[in-house]
C-alpha atoms as a PDB file:
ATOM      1  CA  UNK A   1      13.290 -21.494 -10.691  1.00  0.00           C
ATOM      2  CA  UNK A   2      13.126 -19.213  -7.508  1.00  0.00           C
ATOM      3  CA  UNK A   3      12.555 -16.523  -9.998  1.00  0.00           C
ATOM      4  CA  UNK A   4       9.200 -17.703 -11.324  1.00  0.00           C
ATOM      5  CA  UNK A   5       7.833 -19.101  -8.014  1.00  0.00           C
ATOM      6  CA  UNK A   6       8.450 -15.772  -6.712  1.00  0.00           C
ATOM      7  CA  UNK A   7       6.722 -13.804  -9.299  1.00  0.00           C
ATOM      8  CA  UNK A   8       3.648 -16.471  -9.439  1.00  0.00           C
ATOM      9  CA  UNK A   9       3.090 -16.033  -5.967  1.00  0.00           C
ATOM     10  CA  UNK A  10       3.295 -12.012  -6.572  1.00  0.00           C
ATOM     11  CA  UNK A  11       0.869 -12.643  -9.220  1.00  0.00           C
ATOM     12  CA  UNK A  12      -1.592 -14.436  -6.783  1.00  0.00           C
ATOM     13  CA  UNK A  13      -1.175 -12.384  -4.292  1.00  0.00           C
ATOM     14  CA  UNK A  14      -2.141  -9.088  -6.223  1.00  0.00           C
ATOM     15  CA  UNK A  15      -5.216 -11.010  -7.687  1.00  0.00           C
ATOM     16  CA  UNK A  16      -6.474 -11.564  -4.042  1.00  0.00           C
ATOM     17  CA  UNK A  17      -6.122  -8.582  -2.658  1.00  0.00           C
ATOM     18  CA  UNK A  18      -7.273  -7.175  -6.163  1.00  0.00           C
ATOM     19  CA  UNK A  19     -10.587  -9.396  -5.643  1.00  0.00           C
ATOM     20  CA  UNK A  20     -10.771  -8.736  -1.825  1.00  0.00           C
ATOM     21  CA  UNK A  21     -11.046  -5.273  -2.762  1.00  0.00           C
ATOM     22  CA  UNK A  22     -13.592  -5.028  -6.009  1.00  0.00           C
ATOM     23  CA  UNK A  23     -16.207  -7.041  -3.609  1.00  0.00           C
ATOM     24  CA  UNK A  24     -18.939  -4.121  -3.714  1.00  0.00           C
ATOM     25  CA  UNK A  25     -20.823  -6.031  -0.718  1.00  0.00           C
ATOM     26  CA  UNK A  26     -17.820  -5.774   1.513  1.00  0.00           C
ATOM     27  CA  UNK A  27     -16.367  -2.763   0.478  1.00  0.00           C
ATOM     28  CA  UNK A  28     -17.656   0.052   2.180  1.00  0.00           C
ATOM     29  CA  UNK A  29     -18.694   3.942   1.095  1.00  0.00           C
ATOM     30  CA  UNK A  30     -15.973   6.152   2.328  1.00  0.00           C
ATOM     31  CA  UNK A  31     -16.649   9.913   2.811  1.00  0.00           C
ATOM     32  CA  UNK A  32     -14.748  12.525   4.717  1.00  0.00           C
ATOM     33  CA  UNK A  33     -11.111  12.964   6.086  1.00  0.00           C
ATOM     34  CA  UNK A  34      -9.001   9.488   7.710  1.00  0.00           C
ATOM     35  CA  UNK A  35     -11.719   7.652   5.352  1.00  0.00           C
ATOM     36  CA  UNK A  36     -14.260   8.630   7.542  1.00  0.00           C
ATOM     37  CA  UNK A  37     -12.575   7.545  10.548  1.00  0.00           C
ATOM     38  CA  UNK A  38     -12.587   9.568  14.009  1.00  0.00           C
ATOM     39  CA  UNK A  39      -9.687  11.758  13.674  1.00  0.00           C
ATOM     40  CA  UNK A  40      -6.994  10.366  15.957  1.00  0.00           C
ATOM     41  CA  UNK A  41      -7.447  10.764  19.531  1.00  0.00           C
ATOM     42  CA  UNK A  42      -5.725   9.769  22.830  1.00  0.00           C
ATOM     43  CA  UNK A  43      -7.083   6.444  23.226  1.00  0.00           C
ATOM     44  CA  UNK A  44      -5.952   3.301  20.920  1.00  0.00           C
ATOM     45  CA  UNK A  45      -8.572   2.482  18.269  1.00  0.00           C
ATOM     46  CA  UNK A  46      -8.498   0.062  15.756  1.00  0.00           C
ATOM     47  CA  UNK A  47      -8.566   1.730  12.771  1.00  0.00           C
ATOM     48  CA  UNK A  48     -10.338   1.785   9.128  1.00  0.00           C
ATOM     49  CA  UNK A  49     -11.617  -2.409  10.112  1.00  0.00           C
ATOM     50  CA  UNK A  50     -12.149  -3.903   7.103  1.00  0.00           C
ATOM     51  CA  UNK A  51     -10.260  -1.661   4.841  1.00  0.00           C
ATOM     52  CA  UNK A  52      -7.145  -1.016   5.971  1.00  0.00           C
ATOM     53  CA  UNK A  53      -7.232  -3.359   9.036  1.00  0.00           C
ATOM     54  CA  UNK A  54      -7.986  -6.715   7.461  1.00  0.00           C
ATOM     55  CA  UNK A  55      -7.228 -10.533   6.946  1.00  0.00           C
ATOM     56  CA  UNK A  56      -3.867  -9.614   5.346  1.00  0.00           C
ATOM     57  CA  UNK A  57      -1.162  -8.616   7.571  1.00  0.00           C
ATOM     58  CA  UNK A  58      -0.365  -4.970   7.181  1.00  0.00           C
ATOM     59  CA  UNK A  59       2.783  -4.063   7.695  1.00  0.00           C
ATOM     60  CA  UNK A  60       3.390  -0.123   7.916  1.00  0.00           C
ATOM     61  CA  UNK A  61       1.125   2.278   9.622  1.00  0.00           C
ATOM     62  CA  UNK A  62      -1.322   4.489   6.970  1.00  0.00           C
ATOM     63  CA  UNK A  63       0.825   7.208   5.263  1.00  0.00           C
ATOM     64  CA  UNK A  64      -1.551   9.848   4.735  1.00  0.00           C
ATOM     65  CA  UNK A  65      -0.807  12.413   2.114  1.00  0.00           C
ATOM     66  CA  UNK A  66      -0.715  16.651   3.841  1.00  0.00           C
ATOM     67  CA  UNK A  67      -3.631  17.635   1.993  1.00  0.00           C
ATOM     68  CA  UNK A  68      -5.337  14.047   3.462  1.00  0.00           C
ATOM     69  CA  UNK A  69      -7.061  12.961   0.188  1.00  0.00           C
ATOM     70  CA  UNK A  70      -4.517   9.986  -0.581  1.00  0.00           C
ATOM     71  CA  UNK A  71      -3.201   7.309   1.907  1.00  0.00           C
ATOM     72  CA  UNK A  72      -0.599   4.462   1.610  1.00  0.00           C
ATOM     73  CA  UNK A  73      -0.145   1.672   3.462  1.00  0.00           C
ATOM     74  CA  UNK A  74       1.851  -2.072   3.444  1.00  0.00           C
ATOM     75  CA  UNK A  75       0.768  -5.576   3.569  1.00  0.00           C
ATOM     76  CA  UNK A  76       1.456  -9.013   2.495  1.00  0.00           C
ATOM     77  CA  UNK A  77      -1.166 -11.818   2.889  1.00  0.00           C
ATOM     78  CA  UNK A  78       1.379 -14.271   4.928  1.00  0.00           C
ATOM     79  CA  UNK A  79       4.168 -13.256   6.991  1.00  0.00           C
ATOM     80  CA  UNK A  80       6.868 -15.148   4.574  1.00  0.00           C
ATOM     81  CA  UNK A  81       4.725 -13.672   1.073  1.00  0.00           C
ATOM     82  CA  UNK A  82       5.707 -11.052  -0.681  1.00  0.00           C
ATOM     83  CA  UNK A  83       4.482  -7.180   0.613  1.00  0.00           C
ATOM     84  CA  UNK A  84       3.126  -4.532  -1.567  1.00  0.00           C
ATOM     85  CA  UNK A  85       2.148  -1.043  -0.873  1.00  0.00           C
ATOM     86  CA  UNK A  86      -1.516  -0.438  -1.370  1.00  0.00           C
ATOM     87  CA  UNK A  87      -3.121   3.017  -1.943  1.00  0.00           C
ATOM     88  CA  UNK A  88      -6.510   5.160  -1.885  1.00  0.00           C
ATOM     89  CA  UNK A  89      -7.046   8.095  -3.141  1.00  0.00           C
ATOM     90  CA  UNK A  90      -9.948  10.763  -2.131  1.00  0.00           C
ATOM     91  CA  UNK A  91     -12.214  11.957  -4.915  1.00  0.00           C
ATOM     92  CA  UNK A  92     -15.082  13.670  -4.671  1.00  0.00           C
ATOM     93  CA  UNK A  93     -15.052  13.135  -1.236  1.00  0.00           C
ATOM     94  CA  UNK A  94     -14.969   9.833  -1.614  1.00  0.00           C
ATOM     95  CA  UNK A  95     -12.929   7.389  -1.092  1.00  0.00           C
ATOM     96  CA  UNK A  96     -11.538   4.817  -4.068  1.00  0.00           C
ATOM     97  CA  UNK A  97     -11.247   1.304  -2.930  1.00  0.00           C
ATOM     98  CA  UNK A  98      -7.943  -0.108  -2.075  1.00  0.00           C
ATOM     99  CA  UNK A  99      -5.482  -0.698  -5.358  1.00  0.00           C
ATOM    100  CA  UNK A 100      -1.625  -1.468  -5.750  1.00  0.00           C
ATOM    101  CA  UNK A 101       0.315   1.461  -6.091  1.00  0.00           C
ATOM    102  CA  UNK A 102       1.275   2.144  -9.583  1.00  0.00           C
ATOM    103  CA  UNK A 103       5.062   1.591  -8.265  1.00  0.00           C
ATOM    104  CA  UNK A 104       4.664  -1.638  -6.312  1.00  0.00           C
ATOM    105  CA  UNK A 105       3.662  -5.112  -6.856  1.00  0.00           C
ATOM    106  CA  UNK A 106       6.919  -6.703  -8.683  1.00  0.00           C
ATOM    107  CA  UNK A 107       9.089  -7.056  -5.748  1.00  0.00           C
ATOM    108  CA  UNK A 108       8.446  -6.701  -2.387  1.00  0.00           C
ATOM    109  CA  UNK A 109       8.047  -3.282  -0.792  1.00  0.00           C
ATOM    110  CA  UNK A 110       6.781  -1.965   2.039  1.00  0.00           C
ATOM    111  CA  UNK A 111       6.733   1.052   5.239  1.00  0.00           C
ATOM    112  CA  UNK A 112       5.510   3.805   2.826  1.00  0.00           C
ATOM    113  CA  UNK A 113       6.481   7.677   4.563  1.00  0.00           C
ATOM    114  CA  UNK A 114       5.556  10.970   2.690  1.00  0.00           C
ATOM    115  CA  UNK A 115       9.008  13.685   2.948  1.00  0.00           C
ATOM    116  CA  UNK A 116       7.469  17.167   4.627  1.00  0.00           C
ATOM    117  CA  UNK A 117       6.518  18.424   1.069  1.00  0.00           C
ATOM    118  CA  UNK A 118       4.201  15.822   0.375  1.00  0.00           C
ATOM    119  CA  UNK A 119       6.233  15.596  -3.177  1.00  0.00           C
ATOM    120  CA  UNK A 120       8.263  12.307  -2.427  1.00  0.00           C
ATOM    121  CA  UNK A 121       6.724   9.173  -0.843  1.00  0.00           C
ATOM    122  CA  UNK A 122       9.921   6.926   0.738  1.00  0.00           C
ATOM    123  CA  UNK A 123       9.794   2.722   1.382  1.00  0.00           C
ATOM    124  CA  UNK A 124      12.036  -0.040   1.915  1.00  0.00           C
ATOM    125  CA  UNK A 125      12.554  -2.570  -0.903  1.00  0.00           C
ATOM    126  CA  UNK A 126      14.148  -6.273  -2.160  1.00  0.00           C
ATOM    127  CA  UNK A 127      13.635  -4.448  -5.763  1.00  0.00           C
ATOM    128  CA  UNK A 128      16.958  -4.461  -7.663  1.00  0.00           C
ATOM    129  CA  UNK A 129      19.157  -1.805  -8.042  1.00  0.00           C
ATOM    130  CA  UNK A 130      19.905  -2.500 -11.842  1.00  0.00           C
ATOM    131  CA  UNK A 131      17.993  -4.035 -14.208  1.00  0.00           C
ATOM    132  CA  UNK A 132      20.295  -6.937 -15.120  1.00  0.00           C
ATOM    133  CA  UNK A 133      20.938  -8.148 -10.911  1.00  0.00           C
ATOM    134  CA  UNK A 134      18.271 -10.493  -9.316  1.00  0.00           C
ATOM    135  CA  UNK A 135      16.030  -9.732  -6.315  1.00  0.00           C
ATOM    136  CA  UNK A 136      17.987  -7.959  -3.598  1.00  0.00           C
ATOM    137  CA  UNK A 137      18.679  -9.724  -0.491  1.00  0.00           C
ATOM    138  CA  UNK A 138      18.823  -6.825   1.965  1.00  0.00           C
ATOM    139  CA  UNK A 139      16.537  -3.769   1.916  1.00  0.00           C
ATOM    140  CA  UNK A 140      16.850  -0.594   0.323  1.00  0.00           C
ATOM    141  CA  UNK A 141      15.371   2.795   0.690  1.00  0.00           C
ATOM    142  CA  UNK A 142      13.572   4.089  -2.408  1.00  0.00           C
ATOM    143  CA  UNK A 143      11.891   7.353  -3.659  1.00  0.00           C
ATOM    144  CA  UNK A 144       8.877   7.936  -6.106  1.00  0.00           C
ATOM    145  CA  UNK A 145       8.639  11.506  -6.481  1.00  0.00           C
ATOM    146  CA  UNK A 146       5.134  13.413  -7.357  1.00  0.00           C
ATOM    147  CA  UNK A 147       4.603  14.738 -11.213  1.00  0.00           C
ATOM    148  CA  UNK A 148       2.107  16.731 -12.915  1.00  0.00           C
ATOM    149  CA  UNK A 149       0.248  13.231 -13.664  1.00  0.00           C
ATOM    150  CA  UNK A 150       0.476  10.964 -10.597  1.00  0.00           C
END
């Protein structure tokens, strides 16, 4: 029974964020480097309001990737919901509107970090460690590593 409440209220939450982000009016044209944010400077700023600072609670700072055109980031719409790791990727010089990351979005993940190379992207997850065990209750580190296709 916990089983399916937990993976209806993943399904919710990934169709709100889903339609908070595919709202043309509200979403924004992004352009340039740190989605057309000042670069980072020596004074605290807000940053990205609206995109990446919103109504949901985000929960890892932006991981943006060495070349700067893709950026991941945590959140969860409640503090006691489930987190996923959202994503954006540059093309064109524009920026793509927020989306789950093809990784996350089944359990609960979150504090993505690129390794040095820009090849691996690290995060903490409840996600199982074999197929056939339930939802985890302590978290583990995980790695998706870059291939010729995404």
């Amino acid at each position: 029974m916990k089983q399916i409440i937990g993976y209806t209220s993943l399904i919710i939450l990934i169709s709100l964020i889903t339609i908070h982000c595919t709202k043309q009016d509200k979403f924004p044209m992004l352009k340039g480097s740190y989605l057309g944010q000042n670069p980072p400077g020596t004074s605290p700023e807000i940053f990205a309001p609206g995109v990446i600072t919103t109504e949901y609670h985000e929960h890892s700072s932006p991981a943006f990737s060495m070349d700067g055109t893709e950026v991941y980031w945590s959140v969860f719409i409640n503090f006691y919901g489930p987190q996923v790791i959202l994503t954006m990727q540059q093309k064109d010089r524009q920026w793509t509107q927020p989306e789950v990351a093809s990784f996350s979005g089944q359990y609960t993940d979150g504090n993505p970090c690129f390794s040095p190379d820009g090849m691996k992207l690290f995060f903490e997850s409840h996600r199982p460690i074999n197929e056939n065990e339930g939802v985890r209750d302590d978290l583990d580190l995980w790695i998706v590593e870059r291939t010729e296709i995404g």
